[in-house]
PDB file of N, CA and C in Angstrom:
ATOM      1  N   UNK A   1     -20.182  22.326 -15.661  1.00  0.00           N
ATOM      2  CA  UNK A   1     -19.312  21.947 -16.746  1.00  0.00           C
ATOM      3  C   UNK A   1     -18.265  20.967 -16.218  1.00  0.00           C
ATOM      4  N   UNK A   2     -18.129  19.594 -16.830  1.00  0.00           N
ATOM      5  CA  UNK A   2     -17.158  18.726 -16.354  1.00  0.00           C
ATOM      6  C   UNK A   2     -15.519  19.115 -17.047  1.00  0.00           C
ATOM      7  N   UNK A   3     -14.802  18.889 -16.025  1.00  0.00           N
ATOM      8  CA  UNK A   3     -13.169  19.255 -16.567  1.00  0.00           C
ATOM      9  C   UNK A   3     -12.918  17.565 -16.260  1.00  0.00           C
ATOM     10  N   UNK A   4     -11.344  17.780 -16.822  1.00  0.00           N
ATOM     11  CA  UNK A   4     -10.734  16.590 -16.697  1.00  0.00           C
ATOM     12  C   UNK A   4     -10.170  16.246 -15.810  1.00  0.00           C
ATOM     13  N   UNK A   5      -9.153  15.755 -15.170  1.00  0.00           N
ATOM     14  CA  UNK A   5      -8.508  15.404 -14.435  1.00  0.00           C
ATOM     15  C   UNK A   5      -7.468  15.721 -14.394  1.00  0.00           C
ATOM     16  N   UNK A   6      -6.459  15.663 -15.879  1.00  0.00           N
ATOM     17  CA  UNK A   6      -5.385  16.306 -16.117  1.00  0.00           C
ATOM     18  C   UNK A   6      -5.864  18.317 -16.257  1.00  0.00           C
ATOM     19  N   UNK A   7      -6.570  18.627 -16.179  1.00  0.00           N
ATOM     20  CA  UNK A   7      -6.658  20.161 -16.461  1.00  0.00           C
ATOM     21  C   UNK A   7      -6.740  20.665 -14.913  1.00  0.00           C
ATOM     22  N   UNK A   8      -7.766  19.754 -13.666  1.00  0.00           N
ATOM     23  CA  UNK A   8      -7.246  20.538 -12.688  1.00  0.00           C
ATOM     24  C   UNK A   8      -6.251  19.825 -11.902  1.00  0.00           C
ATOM     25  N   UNK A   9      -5.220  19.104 -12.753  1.00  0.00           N
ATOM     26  CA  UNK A   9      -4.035  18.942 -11.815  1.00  0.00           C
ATOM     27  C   UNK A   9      -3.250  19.873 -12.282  1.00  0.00           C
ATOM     28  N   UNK A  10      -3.084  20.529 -13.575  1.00  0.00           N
ATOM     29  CA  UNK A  10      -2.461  21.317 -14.084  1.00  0.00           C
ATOM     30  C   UNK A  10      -3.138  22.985 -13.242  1.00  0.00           C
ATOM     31  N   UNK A  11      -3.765  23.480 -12.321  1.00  0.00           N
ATOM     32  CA  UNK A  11      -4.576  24.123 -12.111  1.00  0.00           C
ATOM     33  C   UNK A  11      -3.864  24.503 -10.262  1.00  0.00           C
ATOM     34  N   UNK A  12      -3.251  23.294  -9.843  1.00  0.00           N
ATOM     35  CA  UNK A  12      -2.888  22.769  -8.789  1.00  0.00           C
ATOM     36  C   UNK A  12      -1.145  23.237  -8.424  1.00  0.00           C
ATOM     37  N   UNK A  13      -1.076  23.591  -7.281  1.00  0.00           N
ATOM     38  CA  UNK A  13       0.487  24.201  -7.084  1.00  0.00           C
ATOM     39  C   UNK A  13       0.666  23.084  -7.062  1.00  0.00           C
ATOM     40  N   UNK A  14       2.754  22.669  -7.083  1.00  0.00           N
ATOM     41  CA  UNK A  14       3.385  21.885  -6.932  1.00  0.00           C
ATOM     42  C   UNK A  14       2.600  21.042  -6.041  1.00  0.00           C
ATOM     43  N   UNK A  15       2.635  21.432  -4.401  1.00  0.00           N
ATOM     44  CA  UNK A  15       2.749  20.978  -3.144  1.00  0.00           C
ATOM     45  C   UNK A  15       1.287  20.233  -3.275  1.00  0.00           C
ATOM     46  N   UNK A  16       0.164  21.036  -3.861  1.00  0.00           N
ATOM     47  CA  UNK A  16      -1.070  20.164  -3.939  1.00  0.00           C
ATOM     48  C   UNK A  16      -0.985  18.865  -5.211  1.00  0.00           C
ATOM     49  N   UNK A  17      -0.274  18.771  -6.174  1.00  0.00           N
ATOM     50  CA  UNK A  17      -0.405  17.696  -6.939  1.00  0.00           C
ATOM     51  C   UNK A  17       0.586  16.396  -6.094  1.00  0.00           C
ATOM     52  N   UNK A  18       2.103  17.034  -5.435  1.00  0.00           N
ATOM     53  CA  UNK A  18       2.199  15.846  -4.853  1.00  0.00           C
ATOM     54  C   UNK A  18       1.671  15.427  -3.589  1.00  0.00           C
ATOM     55  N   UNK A  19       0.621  16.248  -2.724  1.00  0.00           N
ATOM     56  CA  UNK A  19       0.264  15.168  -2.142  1.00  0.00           C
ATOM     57  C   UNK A  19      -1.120  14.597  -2.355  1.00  0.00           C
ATOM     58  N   UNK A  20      -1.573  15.047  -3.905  1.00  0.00           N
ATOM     59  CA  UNK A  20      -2.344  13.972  -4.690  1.00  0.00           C
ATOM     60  C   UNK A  20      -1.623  12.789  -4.774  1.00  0.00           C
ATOM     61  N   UNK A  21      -0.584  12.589  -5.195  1.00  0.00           N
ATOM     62  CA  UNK A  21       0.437  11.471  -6.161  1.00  0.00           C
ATOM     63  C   UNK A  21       0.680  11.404  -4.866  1.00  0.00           C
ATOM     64  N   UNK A  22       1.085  11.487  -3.556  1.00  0.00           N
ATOM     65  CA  UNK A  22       1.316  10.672  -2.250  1.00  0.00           C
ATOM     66  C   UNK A  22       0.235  10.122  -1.923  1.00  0.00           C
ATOM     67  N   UNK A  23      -1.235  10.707  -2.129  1.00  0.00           N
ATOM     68  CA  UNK A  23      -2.428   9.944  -1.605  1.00  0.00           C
ATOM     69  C   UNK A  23      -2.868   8.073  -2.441  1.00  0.00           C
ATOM     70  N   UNK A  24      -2.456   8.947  -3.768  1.00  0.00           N
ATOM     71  CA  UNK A  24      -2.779   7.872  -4.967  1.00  0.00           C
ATOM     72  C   UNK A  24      -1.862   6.485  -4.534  1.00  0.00           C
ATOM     73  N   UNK A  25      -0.630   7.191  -4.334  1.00  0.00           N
ATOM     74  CA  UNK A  25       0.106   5.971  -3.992  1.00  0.00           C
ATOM     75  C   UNK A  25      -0.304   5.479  -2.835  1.00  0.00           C
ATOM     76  N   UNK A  26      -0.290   5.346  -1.794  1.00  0.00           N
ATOM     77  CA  UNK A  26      -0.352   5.045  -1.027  1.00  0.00           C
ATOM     78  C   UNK A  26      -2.144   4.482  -0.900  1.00  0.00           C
ATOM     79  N   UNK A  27      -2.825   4.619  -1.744  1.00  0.00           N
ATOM     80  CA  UNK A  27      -3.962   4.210  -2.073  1.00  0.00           C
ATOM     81  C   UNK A  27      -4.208   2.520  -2.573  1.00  0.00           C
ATOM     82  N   UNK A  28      -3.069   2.725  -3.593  1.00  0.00           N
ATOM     83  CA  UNK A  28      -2.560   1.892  -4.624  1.00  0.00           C
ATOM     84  C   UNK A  28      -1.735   0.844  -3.925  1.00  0.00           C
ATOM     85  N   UNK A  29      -0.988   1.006  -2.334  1.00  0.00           N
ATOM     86  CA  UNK A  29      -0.264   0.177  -1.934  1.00  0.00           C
ATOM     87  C   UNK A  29      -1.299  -0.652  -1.018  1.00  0.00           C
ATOM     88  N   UNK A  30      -2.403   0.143  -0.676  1.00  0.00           N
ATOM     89  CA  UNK A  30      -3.224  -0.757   0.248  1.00  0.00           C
ATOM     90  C   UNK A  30      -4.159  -1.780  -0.728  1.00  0.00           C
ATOM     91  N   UNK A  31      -4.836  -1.185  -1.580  1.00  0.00           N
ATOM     92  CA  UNK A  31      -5.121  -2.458  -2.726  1.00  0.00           C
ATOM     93  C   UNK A  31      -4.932  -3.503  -2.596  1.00  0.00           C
ATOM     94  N   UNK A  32      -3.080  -3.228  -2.713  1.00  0.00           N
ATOM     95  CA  UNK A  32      -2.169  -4.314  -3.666  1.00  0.00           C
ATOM     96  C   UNK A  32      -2.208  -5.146  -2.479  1.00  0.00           C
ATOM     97  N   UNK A  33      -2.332  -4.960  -1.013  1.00  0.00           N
ATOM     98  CA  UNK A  33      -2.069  -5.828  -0.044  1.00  0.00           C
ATOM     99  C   UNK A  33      -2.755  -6.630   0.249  1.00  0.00           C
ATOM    100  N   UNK A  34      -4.442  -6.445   0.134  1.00  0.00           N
ATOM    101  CA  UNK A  34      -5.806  -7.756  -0.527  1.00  0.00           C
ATOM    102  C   UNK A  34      -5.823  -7.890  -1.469  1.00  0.00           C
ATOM    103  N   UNK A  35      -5.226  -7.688  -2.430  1.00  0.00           N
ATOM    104  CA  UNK A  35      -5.153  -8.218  -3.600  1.00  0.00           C
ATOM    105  C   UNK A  35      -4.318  -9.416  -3.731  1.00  0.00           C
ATOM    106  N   UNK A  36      -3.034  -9.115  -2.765  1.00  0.00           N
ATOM    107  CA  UNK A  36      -1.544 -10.223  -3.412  1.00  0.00           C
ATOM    108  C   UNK A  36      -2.395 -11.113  -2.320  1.00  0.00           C
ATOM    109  N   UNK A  37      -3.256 -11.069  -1.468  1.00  0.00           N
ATOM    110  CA  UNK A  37      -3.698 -12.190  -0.121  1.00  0.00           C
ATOM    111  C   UNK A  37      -4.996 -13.200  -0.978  1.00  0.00           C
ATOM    112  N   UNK A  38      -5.599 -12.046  -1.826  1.00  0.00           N
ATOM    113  CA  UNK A  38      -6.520 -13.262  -2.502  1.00  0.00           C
ATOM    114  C   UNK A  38      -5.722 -13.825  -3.459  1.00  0.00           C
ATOM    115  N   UNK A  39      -5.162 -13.321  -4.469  1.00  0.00           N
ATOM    116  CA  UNK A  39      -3.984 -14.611  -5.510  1.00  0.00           C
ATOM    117  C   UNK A  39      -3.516 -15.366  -4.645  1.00  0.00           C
ATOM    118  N   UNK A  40      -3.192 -15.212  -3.788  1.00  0.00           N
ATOM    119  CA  UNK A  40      -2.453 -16.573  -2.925  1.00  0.00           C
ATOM    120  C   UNK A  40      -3.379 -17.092  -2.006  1.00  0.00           C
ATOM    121  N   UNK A  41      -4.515 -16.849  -2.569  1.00  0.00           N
ATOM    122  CA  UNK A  41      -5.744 -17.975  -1.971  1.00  0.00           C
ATOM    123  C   UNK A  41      -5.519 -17.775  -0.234  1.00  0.00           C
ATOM    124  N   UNK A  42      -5.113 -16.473   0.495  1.00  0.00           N
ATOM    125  CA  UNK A  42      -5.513 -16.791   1.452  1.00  0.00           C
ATOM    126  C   UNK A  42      -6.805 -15.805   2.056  1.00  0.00           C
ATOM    127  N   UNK A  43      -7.365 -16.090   3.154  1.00  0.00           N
ATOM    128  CA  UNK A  43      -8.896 -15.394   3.580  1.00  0.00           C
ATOM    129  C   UNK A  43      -8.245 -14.606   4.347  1.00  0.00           C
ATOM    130  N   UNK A  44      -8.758 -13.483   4.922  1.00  0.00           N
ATOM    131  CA  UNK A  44      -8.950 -12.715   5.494  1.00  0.00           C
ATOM    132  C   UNK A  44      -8.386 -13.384   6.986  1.00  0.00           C
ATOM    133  N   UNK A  45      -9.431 -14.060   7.164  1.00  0.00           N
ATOM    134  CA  UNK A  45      -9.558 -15.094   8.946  1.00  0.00           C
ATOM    135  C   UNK A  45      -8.086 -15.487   8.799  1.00  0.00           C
ATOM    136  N   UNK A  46      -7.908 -16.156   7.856  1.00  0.00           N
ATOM    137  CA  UNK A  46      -6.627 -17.565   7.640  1.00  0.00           C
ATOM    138  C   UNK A  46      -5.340 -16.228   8.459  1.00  0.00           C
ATOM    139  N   UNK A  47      -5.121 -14.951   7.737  1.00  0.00           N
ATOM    140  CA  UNK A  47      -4.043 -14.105   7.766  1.00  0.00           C
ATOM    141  C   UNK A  47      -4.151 -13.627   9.010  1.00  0.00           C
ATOM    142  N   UNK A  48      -5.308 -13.179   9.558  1.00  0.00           N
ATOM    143  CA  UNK A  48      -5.955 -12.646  10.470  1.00  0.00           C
ATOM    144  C   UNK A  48      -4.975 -13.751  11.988  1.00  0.00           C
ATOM    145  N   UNK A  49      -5.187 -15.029  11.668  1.00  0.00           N
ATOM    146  CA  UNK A  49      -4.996 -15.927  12.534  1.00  0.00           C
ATOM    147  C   UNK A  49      -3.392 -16.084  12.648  1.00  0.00           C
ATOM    148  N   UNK A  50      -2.870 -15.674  11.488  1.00  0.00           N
ATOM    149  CA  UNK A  50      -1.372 -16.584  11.534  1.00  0.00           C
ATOM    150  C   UNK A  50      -0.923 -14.920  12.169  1.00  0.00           C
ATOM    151  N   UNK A  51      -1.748 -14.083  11.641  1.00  0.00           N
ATOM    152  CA  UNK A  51      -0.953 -12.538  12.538  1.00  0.00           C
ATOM    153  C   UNK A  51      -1.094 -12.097  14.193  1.00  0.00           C
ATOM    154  N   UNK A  52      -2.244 -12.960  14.413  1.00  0.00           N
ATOM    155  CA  UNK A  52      -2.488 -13.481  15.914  1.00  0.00           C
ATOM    156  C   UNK A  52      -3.298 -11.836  16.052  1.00  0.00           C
ATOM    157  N   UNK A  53      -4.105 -11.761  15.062  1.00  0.00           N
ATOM    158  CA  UNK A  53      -5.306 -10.311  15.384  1.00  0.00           C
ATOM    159  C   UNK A  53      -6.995 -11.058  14.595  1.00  0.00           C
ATOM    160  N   UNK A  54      -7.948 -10.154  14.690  1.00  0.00           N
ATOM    161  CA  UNK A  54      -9.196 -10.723  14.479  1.00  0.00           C
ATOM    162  C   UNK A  54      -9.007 -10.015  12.958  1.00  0.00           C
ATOM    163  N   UNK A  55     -10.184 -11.189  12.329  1.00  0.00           N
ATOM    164  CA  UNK A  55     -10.237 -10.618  11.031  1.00  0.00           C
ATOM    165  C   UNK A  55     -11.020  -9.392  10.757  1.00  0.00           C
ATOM    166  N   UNK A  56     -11.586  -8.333  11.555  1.00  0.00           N
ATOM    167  CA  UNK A  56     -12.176  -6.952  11.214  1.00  0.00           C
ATOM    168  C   UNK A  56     -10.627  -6.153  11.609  1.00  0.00           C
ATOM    169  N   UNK A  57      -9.723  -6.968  12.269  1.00  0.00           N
ATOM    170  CA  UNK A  57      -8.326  -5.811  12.421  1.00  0.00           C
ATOM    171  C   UNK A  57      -8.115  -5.817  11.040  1.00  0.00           C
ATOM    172  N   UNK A  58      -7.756  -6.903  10.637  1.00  0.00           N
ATOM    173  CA  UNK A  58      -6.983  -7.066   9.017  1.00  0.00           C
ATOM    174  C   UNK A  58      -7.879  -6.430   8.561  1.00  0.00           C
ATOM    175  N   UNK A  59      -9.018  -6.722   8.038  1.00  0.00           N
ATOM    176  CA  UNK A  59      -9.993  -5.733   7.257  1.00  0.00           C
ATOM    177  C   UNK A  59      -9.222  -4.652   7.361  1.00  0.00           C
ATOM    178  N   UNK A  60      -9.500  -3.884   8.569  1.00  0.00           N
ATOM    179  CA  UNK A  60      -9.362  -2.709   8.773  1.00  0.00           C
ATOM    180  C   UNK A  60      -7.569  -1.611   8.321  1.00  0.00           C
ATOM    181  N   UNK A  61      -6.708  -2.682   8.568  1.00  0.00           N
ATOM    182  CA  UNK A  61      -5.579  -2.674   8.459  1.00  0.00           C
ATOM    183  C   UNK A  61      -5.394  -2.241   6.924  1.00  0.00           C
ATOM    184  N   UNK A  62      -6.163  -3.577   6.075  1.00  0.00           N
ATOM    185  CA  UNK A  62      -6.246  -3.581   4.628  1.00  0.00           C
ATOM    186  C   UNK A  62      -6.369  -2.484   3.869  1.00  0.00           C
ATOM    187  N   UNK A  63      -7.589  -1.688   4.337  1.00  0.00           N
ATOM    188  CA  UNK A  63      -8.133  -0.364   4.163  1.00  0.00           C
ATOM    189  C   UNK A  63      -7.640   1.266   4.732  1.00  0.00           C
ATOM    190  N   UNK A  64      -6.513   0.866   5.346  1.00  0.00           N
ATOM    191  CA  UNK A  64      -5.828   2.037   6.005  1.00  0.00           C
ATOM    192  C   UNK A  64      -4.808   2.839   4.655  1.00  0.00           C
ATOM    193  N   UNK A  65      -4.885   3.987   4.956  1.00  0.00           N
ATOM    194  CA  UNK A  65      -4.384   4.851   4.161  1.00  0.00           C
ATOM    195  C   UNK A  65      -2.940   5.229   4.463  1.00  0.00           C
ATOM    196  N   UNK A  66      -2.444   4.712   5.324  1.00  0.00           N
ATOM    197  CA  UNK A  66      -1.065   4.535   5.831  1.00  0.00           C
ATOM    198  C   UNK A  66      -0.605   3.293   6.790  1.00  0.00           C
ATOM    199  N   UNK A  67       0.802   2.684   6.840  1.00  0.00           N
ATOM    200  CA  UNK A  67       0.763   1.295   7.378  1.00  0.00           C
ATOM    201  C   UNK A  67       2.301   1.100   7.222  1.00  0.00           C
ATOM    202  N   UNK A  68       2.453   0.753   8.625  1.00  0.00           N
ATOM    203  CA  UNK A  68       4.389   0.963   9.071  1.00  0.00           C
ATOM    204  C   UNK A  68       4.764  -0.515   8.403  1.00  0.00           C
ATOM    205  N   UNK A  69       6.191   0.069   7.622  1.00  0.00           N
ATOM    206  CA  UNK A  69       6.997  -0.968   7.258  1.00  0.00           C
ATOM    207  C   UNK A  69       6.972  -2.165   8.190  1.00  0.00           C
ATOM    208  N   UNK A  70       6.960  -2.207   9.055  1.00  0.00           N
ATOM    209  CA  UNK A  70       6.949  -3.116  10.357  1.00  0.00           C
ATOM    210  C   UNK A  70       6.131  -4.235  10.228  1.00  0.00           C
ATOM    211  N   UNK A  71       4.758  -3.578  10.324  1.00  0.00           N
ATOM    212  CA  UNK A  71       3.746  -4.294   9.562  1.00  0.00           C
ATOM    213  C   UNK A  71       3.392  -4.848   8.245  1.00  0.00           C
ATOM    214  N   UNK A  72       4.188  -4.403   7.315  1.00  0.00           N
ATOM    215  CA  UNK A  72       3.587  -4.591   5.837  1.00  0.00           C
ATOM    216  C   UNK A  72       4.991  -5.868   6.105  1.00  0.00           C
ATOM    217  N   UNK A  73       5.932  -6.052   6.853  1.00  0.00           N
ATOM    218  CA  UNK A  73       7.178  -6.928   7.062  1.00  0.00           C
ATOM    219  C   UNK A  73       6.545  -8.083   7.465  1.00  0.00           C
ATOM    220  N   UNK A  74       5.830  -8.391   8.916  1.00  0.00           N
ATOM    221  CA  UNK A  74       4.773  -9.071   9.694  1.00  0.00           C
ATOM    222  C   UNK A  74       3.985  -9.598   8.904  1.00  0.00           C
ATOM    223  N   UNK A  75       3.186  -8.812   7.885  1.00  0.00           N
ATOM    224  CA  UNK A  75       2.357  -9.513   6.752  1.00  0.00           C
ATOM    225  C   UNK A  75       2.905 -10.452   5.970  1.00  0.00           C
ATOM    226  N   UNK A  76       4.089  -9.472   5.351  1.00  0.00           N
ATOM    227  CA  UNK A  76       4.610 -10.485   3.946  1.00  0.00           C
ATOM    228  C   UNK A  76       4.887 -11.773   4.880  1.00  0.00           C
ATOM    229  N   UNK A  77       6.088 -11.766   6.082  1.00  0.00           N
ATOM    230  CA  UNK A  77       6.263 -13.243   6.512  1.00  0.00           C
ATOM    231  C   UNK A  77       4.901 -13.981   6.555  1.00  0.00           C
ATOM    232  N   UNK A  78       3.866 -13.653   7.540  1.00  0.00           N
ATOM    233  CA  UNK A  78       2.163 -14.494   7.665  1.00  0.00           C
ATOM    234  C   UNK A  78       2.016 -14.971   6.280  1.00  0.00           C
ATOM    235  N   UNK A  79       2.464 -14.176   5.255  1.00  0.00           N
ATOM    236  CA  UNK A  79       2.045 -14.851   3.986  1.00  0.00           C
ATOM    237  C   UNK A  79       2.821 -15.977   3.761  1.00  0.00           C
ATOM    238  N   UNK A  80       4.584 -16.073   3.436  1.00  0.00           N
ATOM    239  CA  UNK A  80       5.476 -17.334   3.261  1.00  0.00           C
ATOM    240  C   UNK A  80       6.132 -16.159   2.952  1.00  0.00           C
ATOM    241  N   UNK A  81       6.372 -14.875   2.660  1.00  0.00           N
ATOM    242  CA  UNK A  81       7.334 -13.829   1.606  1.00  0.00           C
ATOM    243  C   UNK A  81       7.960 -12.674   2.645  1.00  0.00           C
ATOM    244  N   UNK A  82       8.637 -12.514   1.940  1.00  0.00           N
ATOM    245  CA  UNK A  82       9.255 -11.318   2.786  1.00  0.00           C
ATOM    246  C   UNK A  82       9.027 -10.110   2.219  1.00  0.00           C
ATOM    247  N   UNK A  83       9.932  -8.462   2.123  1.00  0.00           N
ATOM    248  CA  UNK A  83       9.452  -7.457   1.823  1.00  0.00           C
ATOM    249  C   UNK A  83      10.906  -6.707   1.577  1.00  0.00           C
ATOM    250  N   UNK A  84      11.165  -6.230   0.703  1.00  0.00           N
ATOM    251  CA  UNK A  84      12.041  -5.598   0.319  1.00  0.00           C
ATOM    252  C   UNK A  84      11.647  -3.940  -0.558  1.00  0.00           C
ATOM    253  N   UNK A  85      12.414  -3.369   0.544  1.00  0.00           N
ATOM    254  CA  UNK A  85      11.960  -1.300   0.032  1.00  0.00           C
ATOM    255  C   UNK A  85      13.133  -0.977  -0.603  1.00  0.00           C
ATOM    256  N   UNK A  86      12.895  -0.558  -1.504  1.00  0.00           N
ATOM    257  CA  UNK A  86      14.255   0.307  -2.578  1.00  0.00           C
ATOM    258  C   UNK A  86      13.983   1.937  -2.594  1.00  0.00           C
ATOM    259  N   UNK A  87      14.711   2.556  -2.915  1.00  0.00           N
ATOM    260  CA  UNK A  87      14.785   4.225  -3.490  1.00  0.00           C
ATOM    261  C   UNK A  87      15.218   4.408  -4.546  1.00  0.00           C
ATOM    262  N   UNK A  88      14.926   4.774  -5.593  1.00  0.00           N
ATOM    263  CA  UNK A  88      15.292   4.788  -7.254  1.00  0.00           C
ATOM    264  C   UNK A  88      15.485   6.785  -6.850  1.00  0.00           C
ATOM    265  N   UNK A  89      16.318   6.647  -7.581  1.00  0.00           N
ATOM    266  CA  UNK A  89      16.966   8.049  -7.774  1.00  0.00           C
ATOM    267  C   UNK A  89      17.599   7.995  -8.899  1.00  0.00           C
ATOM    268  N   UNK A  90      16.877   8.288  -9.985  1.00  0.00           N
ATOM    269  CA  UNK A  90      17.055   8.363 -11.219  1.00  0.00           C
ATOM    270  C   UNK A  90      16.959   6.736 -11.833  1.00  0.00           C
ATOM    271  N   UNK A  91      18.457   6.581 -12.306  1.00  0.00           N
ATOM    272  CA  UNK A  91      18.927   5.094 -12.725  1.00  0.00           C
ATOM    273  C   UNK A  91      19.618   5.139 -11.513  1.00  0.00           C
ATOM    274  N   UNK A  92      19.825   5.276 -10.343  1.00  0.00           N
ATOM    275  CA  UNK A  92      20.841   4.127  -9.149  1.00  0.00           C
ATOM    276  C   UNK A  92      19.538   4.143  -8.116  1.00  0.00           C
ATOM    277  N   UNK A  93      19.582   3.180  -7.571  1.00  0.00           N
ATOM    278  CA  UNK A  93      18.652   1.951  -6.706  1.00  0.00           C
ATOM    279  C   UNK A  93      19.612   2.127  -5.191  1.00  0.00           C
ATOM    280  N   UNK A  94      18.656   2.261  -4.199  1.00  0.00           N
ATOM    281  CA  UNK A  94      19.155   1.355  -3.149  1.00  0.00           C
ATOM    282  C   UNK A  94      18.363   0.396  -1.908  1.00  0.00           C
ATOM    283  N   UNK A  95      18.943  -0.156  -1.666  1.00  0.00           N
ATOM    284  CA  UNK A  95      18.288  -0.942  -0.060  1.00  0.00           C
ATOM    285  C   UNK A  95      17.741  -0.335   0.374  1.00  0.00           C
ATOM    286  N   UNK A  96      16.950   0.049   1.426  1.00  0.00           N
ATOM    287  CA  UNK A  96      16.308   0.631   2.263  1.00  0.00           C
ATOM    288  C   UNK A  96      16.525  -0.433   3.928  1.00  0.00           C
ATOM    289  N   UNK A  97      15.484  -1.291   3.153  1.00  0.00           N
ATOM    290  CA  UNK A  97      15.137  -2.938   4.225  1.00  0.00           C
ATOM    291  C   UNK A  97      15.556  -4.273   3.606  1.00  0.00           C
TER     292      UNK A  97
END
């Protein structure tokens, strides 16, 4: 019998739904990081080269399920951009980086 998705998250203690919603995210952030590299038309190799690693690192990097600010910093510059982390706590915002 198929259930939904919302019925066994509802099914799920606290501690197991958020570190669903920590996996998801952090799922969702590696995506976004070949994703924002193909809109800006660059390859794999091209990023690979300006980060001074081979392009199966980046691959690999791309596809990682966790990835230090440090690095996601290193990237945005290789791209032309930088990287800015906030904390939302409710309605007030802050800096992080």
């Amino acid at each position: 019998m198929a259930r939904n998705f919302d019925e066994l998250l509802s099914k799920m203690s606290a501690a197991a739904r958020a570190e669903v919603e920590r996996r998801v995210t952090i799922k969702l952030a590696a995506m976004r990081l070949s994703e924002i590299r193909k809109q800006l038309g660059v390859t794999q190799e091209e990023l690979a080269g300006r980060l001074g690693m081979k392009q199966a690192s980046l691959s690999k990097l791309e596809r990682r399920p966790d990835v230090r600010l440090s690095t996601l910093k290193r990237v945005a510059s290789a791209l032309g951009g930088s990287m800015e982390v906030r904390l939302r706590v409710g309605k007030r915002a802050f800096s992080l980086v």
